[in-house]
ModelCIF file with pLDDT and N, C-alpha, C, O atoms, coordinates in Angstrom:
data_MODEL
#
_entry.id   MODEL 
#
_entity.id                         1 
_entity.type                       polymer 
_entity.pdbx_number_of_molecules   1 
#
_entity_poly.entity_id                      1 
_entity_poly.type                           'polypeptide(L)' 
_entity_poly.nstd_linkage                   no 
_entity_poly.nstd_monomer                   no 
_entity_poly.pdbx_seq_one_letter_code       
;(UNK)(UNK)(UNK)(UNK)(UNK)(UNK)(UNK)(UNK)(UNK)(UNK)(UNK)(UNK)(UNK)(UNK)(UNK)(UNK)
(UNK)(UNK)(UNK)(UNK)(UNK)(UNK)(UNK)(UNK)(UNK)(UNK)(UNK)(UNK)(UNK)(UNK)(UNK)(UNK)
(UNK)(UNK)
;
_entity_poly.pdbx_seq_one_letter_code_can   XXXXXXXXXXXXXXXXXXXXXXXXXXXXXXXXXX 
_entity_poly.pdbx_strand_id                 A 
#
loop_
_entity_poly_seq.entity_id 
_entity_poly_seq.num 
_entity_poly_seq.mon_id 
_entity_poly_seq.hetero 
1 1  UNK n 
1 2  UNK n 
1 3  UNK n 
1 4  UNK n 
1 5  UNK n 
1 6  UNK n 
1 7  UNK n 
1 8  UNK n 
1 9  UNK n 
1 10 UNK n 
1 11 UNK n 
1 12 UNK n 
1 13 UNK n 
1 14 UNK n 
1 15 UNK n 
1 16 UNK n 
1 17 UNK n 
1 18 UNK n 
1 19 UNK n 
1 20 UNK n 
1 21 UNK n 
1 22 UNK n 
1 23 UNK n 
1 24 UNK n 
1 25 UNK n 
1 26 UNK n 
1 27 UNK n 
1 28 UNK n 
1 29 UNK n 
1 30 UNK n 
1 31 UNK n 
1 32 UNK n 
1 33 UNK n 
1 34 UNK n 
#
_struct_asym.id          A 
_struct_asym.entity_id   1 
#
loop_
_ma_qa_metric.id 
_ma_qa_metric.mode 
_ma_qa_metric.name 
_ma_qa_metric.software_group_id 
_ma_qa_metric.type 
1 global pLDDT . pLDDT 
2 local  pLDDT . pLDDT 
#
_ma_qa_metric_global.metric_id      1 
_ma_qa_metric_global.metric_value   65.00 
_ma_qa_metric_global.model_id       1 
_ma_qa_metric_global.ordinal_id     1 
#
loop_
_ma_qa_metric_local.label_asym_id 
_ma_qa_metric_local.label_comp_id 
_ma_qa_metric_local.label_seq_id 
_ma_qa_metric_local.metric_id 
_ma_qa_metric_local.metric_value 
_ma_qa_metric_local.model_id 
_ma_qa_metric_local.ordinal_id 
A UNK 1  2 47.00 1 1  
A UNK 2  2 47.00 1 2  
A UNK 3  2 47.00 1 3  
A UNK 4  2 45.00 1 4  
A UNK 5  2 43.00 1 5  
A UNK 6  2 41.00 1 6  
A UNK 7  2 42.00 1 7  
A UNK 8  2 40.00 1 8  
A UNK 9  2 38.00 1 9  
A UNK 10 2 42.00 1 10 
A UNK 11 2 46.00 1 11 
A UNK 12 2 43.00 1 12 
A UNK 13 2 48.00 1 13 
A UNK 14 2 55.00 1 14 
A UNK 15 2 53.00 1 15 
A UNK 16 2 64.00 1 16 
A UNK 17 2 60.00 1 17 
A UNK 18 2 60.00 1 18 
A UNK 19 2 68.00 1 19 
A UNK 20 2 72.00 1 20 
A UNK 21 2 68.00 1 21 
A UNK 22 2 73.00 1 22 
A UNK 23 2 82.00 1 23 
A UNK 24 2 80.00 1 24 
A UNK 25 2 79.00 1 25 
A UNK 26 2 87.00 1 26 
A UNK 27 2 90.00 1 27 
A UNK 28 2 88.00 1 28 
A UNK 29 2 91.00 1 29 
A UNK 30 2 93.00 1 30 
A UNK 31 2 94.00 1 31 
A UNK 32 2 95.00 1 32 
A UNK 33 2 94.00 1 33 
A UNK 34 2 95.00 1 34 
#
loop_
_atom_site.group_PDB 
_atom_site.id 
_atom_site.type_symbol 
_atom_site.label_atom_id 
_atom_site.label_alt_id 
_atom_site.label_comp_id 
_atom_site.label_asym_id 
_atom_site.label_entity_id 
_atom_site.label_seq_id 
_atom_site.pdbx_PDB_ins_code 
_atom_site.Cartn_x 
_atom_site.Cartn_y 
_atom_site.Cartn_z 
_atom_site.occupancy 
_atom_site.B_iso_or_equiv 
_atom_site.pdbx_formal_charge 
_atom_site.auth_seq_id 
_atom_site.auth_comp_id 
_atom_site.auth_asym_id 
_atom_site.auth_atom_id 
_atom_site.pdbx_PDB_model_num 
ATOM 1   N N  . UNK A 1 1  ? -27.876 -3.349  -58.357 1.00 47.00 ? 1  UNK A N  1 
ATOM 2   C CA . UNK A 1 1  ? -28.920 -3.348  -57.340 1.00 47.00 ? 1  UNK A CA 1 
ATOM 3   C C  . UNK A 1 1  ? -29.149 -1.955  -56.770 1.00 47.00 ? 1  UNK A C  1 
ATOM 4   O O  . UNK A 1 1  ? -30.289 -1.506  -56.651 1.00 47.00 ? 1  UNK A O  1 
ATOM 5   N N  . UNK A 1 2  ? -27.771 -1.090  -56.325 1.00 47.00 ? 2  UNK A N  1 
ATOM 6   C CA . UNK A 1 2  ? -28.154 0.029   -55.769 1.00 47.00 ? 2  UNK A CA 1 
ATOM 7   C C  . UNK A 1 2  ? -29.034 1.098   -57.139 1.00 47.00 ? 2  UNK A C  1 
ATOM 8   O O  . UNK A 1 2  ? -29.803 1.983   -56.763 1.00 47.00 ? 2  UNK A O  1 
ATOM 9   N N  . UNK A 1 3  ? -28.822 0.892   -58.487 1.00 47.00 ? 3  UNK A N  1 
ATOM 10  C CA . UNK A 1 3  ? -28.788 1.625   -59.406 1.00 47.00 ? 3  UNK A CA 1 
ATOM 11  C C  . UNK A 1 3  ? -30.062 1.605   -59.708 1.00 47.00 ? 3  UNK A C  1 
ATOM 12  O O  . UNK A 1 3  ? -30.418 2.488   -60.489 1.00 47.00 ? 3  UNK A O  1 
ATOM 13  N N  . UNK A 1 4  ? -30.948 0.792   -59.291 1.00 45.00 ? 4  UNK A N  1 
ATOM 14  C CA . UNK A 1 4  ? -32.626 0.715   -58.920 1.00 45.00 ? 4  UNK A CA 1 
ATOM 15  C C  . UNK A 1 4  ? -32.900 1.248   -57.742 1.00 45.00 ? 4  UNK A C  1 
ATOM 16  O O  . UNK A 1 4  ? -34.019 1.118   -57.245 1.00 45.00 ? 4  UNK A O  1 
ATOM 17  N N  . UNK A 1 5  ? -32.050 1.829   -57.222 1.00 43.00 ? 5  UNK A N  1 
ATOM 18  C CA . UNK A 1 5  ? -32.467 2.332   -55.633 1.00 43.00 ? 5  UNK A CA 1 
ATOM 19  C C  . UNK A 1 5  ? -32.438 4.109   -56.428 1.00 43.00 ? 5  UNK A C  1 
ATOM 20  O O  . UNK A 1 5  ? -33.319 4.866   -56.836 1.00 43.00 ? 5  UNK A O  1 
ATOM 21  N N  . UNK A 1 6  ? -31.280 4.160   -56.360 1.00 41.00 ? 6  UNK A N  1 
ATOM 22  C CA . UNK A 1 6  ? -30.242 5.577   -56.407 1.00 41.00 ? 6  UNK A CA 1 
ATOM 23  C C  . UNK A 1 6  ? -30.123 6.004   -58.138 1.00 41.00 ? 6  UNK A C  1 
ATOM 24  O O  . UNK A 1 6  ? -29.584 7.055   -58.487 1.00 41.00 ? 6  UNK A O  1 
ATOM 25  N N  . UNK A 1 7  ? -30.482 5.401   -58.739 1.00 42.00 ? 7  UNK A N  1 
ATOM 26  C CA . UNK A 1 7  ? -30.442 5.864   -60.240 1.00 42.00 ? 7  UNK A CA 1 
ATOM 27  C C  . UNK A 1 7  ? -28.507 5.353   -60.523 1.00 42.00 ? 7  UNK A C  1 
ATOM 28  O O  . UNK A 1 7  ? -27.669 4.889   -59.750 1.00 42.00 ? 7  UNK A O  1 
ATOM 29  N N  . UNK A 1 8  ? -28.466 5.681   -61.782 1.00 40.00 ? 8  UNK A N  1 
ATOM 30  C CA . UNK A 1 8  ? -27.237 5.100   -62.425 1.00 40.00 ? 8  UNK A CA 1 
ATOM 31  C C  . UNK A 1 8  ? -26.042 5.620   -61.568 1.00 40.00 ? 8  UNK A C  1 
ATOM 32  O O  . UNK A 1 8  ? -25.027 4.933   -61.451 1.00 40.00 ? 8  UNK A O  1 
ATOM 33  N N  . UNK A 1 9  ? -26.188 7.015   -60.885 1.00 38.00 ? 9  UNK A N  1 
ATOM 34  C CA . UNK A 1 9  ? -24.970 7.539   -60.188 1.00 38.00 ? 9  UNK A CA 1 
ATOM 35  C C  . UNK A 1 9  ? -24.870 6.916   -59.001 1.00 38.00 ? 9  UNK A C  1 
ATOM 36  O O  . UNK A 1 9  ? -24.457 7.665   -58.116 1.00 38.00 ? 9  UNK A O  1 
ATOM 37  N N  . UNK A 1 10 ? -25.147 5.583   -58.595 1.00 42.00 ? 10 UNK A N  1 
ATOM 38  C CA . UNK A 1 10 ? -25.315 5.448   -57.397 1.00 42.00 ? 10 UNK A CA 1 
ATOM 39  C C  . UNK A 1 10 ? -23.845 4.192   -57.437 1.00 42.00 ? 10 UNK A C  1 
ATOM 40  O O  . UNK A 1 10 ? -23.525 3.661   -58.500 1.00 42.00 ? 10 UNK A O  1 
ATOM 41  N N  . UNK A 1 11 ? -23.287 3.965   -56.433 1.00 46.00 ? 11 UNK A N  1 
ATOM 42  C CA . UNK A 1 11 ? -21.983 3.743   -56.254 1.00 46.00 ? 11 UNK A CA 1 
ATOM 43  C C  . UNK A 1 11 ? -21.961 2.410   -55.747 1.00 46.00 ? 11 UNK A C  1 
ATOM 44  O O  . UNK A 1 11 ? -22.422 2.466   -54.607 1.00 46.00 ? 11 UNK A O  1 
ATOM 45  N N  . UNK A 1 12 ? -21.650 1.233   -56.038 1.00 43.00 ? 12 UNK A N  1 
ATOM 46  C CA . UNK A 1 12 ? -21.531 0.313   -55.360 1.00 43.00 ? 12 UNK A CA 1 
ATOM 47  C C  . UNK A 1 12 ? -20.682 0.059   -53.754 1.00 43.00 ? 12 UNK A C  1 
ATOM 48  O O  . UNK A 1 12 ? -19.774 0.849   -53.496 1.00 43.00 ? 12 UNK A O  1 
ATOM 49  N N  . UNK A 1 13 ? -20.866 -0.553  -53.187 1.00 48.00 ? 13 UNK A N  1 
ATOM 50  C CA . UNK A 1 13 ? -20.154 -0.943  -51.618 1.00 48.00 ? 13 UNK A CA 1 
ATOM 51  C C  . UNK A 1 13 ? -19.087 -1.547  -52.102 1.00 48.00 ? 13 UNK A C  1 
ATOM 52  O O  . UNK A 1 13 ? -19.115 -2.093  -53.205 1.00 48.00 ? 13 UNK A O  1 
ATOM 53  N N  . UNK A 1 14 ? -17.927 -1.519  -51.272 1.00 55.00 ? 14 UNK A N  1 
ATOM 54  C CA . UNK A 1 14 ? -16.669 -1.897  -51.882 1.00 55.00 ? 14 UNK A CA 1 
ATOM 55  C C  . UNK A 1 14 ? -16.735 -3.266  -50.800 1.00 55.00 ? 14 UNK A C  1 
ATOM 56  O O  . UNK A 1 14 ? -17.561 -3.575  -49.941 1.00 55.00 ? 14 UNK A O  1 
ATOM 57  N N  . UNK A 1 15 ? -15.655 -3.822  -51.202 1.00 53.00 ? 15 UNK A N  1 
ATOM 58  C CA . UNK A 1 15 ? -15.529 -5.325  -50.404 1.00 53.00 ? 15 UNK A CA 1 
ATOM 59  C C  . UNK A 1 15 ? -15.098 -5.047  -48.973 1.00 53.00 ? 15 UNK A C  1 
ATOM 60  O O  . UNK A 1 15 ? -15.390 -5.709  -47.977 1.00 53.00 ? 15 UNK A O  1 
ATOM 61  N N  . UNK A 1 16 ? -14.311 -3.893  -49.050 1.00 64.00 ? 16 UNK A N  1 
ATOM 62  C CA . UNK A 1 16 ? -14.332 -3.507  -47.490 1.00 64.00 ? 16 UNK A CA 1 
ATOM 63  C C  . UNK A 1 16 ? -15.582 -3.714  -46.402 1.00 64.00 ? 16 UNK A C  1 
ATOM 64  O O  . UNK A 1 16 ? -15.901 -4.275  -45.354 1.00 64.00 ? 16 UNK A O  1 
ATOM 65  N N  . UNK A 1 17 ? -16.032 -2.844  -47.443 1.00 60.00 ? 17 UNK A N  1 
ATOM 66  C CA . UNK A 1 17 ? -17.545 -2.388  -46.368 1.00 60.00 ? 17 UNK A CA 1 
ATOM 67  C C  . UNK A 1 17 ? -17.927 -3.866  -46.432 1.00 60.00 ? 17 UNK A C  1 
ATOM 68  O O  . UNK A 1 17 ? -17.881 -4.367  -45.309 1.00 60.00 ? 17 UNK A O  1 
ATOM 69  N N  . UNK A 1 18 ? -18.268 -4.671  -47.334 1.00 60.00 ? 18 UNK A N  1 
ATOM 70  C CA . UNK A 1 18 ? -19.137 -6.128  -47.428 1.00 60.00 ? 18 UNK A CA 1 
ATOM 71  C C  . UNK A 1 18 ? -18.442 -6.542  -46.099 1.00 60.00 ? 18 UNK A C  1 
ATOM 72  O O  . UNK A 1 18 ? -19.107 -6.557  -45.063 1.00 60.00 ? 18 UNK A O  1 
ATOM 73  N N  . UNK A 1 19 ? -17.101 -6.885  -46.097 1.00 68.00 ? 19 UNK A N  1 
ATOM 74  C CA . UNK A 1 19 ? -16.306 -7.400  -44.894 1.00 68.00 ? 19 UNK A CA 1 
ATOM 75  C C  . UNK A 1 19 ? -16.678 -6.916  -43.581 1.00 68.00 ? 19 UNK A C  1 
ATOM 76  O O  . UNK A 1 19 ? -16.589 -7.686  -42.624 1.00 68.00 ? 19 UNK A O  1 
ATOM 77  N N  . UNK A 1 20 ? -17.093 -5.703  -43.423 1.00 72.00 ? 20 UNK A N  1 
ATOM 78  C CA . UNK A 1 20 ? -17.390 -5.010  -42.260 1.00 72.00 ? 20 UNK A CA 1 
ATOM 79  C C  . UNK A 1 20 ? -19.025 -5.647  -41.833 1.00 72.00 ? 20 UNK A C  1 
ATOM 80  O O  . UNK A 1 20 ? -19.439 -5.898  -40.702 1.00 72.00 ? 20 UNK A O  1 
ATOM 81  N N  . UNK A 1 21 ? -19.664 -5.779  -42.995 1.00 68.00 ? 21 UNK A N  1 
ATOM 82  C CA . UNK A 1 21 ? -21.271 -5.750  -42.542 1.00 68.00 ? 21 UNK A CA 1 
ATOM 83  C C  . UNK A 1 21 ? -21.360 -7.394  -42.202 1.00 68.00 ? 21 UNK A C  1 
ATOM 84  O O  . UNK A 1 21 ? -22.233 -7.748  -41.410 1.00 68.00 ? 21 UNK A O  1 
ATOM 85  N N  . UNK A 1 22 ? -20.591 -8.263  -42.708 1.00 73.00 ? 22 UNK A N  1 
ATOM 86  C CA . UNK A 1 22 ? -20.477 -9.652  -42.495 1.00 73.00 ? 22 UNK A CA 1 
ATOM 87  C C  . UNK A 1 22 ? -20.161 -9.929  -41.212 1.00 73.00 ? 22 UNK A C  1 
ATOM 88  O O  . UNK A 1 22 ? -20.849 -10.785 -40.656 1.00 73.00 ? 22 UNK A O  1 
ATOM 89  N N  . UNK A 1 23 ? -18.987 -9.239  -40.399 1.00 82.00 ? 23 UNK A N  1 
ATOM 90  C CA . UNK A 1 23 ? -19.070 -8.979  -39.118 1.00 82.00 ? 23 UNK A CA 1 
ATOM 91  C C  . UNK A 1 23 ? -20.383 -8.817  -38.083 1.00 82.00 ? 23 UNK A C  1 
ATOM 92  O O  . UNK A 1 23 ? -20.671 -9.690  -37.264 1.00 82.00 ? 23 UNK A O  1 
ATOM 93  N N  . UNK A 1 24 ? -21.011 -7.772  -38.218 1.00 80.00 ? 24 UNK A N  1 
ATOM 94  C CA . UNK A 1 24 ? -22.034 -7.421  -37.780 1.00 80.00 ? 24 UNK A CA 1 
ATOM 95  C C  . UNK A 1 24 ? -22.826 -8.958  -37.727 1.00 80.00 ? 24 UNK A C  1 
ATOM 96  O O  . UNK A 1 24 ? -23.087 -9.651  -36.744 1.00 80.00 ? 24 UNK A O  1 
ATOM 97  N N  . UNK A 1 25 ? -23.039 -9.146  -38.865 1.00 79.00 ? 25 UNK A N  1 
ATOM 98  C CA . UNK A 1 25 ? -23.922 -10.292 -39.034 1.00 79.00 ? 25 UNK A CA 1 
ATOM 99  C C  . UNK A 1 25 ? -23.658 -11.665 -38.431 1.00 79.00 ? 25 UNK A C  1 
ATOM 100 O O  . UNK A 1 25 ? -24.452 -12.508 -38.014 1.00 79.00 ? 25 UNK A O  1 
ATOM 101 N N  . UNK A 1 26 ? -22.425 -11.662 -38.492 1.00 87.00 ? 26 UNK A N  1 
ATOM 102 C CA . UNK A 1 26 ? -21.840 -13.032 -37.316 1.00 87.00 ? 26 UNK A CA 1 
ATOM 103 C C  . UNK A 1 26 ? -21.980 -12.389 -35.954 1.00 87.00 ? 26 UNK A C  1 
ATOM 104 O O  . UNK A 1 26 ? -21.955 -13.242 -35.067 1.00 87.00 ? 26 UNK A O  1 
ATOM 105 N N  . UNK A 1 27 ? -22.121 -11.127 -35.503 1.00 90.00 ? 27 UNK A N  1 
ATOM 106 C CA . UNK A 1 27 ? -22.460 -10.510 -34.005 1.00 90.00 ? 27 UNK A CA 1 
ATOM 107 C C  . UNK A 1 27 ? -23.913 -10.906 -34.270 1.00 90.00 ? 27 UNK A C  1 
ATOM 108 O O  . UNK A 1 27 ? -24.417 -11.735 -33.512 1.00 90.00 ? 27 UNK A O  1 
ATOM 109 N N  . UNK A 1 28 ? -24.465 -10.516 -35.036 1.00 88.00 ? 28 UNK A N  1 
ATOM 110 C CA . UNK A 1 28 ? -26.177 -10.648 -34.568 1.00 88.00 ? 28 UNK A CA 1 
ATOM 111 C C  . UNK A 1 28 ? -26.311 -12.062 -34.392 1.00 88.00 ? 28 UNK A C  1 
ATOM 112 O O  . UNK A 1 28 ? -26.964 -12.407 -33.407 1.00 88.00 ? 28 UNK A O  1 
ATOM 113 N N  . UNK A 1 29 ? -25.956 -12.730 -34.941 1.00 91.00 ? 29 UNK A N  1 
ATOM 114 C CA . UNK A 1 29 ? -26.361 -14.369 -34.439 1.00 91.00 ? 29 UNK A CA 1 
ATOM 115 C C  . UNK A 1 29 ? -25.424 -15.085 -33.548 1.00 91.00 ? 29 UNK A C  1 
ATOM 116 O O  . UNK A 1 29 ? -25.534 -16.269 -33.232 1.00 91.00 ? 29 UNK A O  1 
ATOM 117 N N  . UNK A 1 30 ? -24.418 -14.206 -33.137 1.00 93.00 ? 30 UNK A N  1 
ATOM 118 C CA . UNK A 1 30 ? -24.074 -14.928 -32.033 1.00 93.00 ? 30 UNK A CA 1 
ATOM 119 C C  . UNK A 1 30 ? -25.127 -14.324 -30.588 1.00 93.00 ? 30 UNK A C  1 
ATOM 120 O O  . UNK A 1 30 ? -25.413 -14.843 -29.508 1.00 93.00 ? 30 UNK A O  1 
ATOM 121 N N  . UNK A 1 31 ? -25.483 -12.986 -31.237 1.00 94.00 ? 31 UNK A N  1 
ATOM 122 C CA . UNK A 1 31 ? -26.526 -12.396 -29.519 1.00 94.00 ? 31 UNK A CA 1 
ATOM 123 C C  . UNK A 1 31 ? -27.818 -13.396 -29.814 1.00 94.00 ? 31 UNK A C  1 
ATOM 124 O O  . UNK A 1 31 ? -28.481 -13.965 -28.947 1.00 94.00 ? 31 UNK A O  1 
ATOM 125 N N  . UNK A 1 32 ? -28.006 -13.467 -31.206 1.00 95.00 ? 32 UNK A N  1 
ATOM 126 C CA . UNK A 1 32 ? -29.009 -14.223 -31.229 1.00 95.00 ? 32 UNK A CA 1 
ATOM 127 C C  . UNK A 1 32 ? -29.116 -15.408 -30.640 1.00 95.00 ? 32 UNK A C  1 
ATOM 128 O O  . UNK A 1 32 ? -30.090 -15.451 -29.889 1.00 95.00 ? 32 UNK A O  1 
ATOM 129 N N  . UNK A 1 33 ? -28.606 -16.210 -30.680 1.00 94.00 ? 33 UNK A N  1 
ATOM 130 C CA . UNK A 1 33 ? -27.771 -17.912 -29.792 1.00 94.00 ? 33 UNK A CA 1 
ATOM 131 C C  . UNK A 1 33 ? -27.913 -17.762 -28.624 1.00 94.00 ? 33 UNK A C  1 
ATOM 132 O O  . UNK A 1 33 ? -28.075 -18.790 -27.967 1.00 94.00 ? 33 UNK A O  1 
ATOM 133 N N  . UNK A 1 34 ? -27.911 -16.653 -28.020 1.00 95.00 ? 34 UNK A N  1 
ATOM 134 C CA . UNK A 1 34 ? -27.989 -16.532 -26.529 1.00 95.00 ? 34 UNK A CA 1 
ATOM 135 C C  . UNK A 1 34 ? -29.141 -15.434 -26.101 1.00 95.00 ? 34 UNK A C  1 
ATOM 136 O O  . UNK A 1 34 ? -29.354 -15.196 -24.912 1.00 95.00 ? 34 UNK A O  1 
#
């Protein structure tokens, strides 16, 4: 997916980061809820 963005040198997100942005995303819908 990024390799259509960024061309072939482009680096995938590691599961870390996925873990981190999944966070975020359970914050946005909990501000969202309220």
């Amino acid at each position: 997916a990024l390799a259509a963005l960024l061309g072939d040198q482009a680096k995938g997100l590691s599961a870390n980061t996925i873990s981190r942005l999944k966070q975020h995303w359970i914050d946005d819908h909990r501000r969202w809820c309220q």
